[in-house]
C-alpha atoms as a PDB file:
ATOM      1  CA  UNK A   1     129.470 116.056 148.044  1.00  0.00           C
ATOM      2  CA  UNK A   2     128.187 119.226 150.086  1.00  0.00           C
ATOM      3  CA  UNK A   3     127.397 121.897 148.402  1.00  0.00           C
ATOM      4  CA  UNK A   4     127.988 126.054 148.808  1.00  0.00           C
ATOM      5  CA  UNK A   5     124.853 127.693 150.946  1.00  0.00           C
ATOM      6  CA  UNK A   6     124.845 131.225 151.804  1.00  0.00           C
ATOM      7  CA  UNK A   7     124.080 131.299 155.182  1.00  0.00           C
ATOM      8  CA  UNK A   8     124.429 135.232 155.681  1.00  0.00           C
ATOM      9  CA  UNK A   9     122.051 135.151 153.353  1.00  0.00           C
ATOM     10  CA  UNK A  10     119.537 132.621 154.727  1.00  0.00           C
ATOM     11  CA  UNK A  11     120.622 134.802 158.155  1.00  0.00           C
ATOM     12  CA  UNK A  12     119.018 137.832 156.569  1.00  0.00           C
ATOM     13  CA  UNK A  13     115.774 136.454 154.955  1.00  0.00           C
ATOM     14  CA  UNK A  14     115.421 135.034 158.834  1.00  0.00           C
ATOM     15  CA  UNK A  15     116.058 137.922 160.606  1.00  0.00           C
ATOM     16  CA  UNK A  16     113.546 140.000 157.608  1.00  0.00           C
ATOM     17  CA  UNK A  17     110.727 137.637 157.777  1.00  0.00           C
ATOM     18  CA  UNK A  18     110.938 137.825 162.051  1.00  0.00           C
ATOM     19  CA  UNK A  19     110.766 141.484 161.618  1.00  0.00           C
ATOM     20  CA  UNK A  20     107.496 141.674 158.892  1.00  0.00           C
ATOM     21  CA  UNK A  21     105.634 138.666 160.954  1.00  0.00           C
ATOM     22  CA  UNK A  22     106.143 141.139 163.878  1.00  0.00           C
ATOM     23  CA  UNK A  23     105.198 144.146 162.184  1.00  0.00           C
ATOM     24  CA  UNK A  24     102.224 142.512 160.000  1.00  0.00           C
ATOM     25  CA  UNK A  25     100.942 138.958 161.262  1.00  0.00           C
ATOM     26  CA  UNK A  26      99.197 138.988 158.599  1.00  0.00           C
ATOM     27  CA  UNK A  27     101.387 138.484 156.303  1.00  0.00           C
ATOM     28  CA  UNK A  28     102.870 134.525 158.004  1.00  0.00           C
ATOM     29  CA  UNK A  29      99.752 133.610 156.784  1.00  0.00           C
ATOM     30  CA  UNK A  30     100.657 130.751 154.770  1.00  0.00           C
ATOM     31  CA  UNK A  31      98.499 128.293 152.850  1.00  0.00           C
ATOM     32  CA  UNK A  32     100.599 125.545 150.975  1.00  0.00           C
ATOM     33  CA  UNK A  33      98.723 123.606 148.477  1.00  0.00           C
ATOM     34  CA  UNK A  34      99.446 119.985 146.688  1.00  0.00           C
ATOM     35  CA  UNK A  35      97.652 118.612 144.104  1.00  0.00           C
ATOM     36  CA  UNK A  36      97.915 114.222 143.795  1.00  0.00           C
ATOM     37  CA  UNK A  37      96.623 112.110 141.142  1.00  0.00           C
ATOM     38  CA  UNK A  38      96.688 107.914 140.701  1.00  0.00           C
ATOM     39  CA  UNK A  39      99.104 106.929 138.309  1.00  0.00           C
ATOM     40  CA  UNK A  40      98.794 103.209 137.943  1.00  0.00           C
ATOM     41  CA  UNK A  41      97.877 100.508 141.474  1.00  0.00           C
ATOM     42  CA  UNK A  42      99.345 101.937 144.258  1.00  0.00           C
ATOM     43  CA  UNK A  43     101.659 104.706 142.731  1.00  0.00           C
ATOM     44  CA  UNK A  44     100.761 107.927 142.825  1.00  0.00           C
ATOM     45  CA  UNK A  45     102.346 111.413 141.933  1.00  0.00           C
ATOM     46  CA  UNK A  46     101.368 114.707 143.911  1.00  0.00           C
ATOM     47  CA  UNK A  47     102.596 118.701 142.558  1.00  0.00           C
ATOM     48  CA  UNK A  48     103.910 120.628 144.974  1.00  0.00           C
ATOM     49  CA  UNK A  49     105.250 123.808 143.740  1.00  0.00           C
ATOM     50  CA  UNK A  50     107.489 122.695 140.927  1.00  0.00           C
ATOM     51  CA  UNK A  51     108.189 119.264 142.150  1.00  0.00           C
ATOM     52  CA  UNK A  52     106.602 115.768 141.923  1.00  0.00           C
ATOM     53  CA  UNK A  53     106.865 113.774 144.919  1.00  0.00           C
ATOM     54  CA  UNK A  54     106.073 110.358 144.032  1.00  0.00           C
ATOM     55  CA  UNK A  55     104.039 107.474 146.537  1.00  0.00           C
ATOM     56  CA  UNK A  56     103.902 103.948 146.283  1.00  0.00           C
ATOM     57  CA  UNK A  57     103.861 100.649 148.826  1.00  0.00           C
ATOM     58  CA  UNK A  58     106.316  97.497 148.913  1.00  0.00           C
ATOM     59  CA  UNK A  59     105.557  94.847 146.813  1.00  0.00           C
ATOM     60  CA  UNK A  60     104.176  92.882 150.218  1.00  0.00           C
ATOM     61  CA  UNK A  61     101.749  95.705 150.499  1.00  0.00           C
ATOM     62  CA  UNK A  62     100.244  95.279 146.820  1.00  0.00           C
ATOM     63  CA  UNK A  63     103.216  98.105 145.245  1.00  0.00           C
ATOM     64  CA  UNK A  64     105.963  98.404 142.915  1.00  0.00           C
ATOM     65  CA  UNK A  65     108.582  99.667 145.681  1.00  0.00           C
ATOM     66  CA  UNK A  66     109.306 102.558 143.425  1.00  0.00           C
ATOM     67  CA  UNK A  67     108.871 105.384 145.933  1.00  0.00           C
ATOM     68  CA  UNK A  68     108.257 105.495 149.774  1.00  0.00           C
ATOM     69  CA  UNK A  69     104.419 104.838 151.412  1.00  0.00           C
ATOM     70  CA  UNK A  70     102.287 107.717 152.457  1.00  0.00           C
ATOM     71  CA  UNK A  71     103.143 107.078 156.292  1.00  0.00           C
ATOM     72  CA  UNK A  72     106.959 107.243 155.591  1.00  0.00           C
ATOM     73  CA  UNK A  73     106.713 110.412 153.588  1.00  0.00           C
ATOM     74  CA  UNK A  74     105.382 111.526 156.768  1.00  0.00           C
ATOM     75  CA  UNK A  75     108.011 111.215 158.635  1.00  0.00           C
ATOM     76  CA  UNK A  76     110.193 112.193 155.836  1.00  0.00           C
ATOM     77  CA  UNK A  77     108.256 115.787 156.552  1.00  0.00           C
ATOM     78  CA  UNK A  78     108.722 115.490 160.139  1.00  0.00           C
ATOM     79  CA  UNK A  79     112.447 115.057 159.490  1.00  0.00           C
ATOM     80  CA  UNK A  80     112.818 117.723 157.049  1.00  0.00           C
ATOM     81  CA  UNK A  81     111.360 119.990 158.897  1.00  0.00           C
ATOM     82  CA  UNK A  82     113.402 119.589 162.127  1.00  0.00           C
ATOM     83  CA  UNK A  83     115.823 119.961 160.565  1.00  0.00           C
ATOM     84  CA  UNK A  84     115.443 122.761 158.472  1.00  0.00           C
ATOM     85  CA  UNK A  85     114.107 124.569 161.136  1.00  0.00           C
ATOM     86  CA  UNK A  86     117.347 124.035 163.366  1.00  0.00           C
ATOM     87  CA  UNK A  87     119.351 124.912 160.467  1.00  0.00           C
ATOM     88  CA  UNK A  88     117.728 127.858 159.977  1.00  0.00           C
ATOM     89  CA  UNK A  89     117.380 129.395 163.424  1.00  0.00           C
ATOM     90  CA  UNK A  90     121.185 128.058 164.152  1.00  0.00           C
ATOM     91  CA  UNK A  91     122.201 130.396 161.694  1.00  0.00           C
ATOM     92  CA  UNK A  92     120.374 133.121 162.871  1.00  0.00           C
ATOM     93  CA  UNK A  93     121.180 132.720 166.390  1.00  0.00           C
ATOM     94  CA  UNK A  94     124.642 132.297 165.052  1.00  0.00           C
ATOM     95  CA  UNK A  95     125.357 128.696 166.389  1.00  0.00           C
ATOM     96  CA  UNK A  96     127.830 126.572 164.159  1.00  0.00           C
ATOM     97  CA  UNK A  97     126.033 123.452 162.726  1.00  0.00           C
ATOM     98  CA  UNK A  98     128.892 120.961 161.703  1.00  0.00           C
ATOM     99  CA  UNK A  99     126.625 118.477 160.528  1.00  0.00           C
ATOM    100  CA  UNK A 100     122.819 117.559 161.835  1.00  0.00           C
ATOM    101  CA  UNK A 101     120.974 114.324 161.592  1.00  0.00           C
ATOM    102  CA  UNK A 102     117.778 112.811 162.394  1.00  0.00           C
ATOM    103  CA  UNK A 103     115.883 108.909 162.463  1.00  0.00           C
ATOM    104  CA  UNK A 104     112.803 108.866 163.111  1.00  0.00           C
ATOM    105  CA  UNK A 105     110.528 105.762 163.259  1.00  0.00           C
ATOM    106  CA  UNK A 106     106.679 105.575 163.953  1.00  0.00           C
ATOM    107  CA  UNK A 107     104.487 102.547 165.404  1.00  0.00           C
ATOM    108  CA  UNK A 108     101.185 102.007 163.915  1.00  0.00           C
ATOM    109  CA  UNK A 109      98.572  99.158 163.787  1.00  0.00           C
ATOM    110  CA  UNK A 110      97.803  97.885 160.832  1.00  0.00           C
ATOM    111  CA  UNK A 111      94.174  96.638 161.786  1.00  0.00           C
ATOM    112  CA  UNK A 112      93.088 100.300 161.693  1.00  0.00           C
ATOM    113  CA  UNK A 113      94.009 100.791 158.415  1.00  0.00           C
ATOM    114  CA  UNK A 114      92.448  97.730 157.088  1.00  0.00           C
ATOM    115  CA  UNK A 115      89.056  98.041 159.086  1.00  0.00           C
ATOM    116  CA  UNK A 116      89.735  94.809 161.014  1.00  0.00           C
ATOM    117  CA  UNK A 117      88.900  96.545 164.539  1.00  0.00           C
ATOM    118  CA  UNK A 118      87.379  99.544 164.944  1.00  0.00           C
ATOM    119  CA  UNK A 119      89.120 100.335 167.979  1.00  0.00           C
ATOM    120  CA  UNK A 120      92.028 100.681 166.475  1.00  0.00           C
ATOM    121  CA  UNK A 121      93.697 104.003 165.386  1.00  0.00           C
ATOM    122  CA  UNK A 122      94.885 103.589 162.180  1.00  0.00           C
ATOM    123  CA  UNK A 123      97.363 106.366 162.649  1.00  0.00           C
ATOM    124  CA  UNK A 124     100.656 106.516 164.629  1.00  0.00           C
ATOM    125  CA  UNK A 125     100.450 105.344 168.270  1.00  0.00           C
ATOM    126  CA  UNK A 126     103.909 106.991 169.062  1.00  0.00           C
ATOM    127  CA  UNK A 127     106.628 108.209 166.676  1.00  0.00           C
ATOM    128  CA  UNK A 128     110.699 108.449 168.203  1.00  0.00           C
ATOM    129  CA  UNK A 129     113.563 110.458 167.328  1.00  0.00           C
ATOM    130  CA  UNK A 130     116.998 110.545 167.628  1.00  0.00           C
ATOM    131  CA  UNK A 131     118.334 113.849 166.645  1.00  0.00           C
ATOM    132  CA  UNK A 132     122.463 114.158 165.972  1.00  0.00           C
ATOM    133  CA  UNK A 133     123.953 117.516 165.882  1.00  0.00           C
ATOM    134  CA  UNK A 134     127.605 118.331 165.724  1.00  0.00           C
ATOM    135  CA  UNK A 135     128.373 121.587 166.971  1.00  0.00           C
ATOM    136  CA  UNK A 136     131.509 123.444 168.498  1.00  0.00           C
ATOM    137  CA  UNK A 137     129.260 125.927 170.481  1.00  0.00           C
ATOM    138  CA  UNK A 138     128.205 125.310 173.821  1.00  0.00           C
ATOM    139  CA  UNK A 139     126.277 121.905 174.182  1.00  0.00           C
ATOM    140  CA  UNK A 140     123.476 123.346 176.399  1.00  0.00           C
ATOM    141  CA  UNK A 141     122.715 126.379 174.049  1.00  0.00           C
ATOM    142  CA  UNK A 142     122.618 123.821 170.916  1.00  0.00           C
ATOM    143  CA  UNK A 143     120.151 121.788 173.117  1.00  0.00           C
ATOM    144  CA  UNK A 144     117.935 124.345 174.259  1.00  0.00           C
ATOM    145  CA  UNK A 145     117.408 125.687 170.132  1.00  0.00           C
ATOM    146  CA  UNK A 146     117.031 122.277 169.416  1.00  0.00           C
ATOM    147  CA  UNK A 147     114.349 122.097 171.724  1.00  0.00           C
ATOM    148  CA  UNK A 148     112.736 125.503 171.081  1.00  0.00           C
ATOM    149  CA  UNK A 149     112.667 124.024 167.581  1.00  0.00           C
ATOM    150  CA  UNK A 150     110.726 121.193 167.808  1.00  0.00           C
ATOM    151  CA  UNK A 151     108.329 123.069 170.148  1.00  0.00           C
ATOM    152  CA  UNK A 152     107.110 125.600 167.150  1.00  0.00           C
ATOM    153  CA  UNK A 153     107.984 122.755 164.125  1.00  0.00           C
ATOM    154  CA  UNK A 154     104.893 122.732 162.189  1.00  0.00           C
ATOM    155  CA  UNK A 155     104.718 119.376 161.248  1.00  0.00           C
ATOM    156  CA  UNK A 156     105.492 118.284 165.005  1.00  0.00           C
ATOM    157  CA  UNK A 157     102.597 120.784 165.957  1.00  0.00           C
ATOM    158  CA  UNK A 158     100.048 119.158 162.930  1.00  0.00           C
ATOM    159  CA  UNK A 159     100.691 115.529 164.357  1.00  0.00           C
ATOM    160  CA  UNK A 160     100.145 116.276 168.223  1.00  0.00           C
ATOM    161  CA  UNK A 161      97.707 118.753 167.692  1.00  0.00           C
ATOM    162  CA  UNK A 162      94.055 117.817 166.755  1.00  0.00           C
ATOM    163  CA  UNK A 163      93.975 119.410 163.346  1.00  0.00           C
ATOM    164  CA  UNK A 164      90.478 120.137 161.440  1.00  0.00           C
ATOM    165  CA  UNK A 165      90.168 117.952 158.317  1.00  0.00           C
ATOM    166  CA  UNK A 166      87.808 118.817 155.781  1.00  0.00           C
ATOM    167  CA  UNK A 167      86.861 118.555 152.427  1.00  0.00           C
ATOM    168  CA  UNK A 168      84.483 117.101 149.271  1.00  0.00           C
ATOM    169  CA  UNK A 169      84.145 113.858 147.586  1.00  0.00           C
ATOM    170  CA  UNK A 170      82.915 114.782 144.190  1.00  0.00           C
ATOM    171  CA  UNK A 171      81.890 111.139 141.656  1.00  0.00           C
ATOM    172  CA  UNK A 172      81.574 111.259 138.053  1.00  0.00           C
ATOM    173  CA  UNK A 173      80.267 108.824 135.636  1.00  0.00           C
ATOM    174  CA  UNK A 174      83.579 106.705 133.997  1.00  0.00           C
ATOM    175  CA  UNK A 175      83.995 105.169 130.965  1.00  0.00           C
ATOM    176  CA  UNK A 176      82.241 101.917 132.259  1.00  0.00           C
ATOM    177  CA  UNK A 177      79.015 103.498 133.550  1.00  0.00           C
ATOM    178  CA  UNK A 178      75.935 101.307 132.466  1.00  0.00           C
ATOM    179  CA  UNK A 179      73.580 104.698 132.919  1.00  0.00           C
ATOM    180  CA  UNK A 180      75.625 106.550 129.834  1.00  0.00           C
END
């Protein structure tokens, strides 16, 4: 069942935002935050915003199946936000999206992530997508937002772009510390 969505609307908070980042580029400054703790094996559960997007692995890969693995949820972003992207700037450019879909699938070797050869990336060696968009407008404007899009998707940006990774590991005694 589709639901009701306000494009004009989305149309104006578009066409707003484009007109503050212009005027202040300060103010795209954006800084989203998650927050993840381990519920039980493999599971775990991570706050973003008011939501609780749950992790786990197969049960081949030592999970209960109950949610989809850290490297799929990654290319559930990468999907998402291709697609809410074209949405978005469709609407604003005023191209009709009928309908808009996307599979994506990622190749990785496993021997990186389990320290087997150090030569190995244990990331993504390539990742392919087929986007589908129905649209009555002409074919080679849909195509050339479509590829604008993808240029300036952030999560498309994050994953061919080296990206700066830093942080803390901070250890406190548990329960079963000898030394209490």
């Amino acid at each position: 069942m589709e639901q009701e969505y306000d494009t004009e609307k989305l149309r104006e908070i578009v066409s707003r935002r484009i007109a503050l980042f212009k005027r202040k580029p300060d103010a795209a400054q954006y800084r989203p935050r998650v927050s993840s703790r381990h519920v039980y094996g493999l599971y775990t559960e991570t706050k973003v915003r008011n939501h609780i997007v749950s992790a786990d692995y197969p049960e081949p890969a030592g999970g209960t199946d109950r949610a989809p693995n850290p490297i799929e949820l990654l290319l559930c972003a990468l999907a998402a936000c291709i697609e809410g992207a074209l949405y978005e700037f469709a609407v604003h450019e005023g191209i009709t999206i009928e309908s808009l879909s996307i599979d994506i699938e990622g190749s990785l070797d496993l021997r990186g992530l389990f320290m087997v050869d150090d030569t190995v990336s244990p990331g993504f060696s390539d990742i392919k997508y087929t986007l589908r968009i129905e649209s009555p407008d002409d074919k080679e404007r849909v195509r050339a937002l479509a590829e604008k899009v993808i240029a300036h998707c952030p999560v498309v940006d994050s994953l061919i772009r080296p990206v700066s990774i830093s942080g803390e590991i901070n250890i406190t005694p548990g329960d079963n510390d000898e030394d209490n």
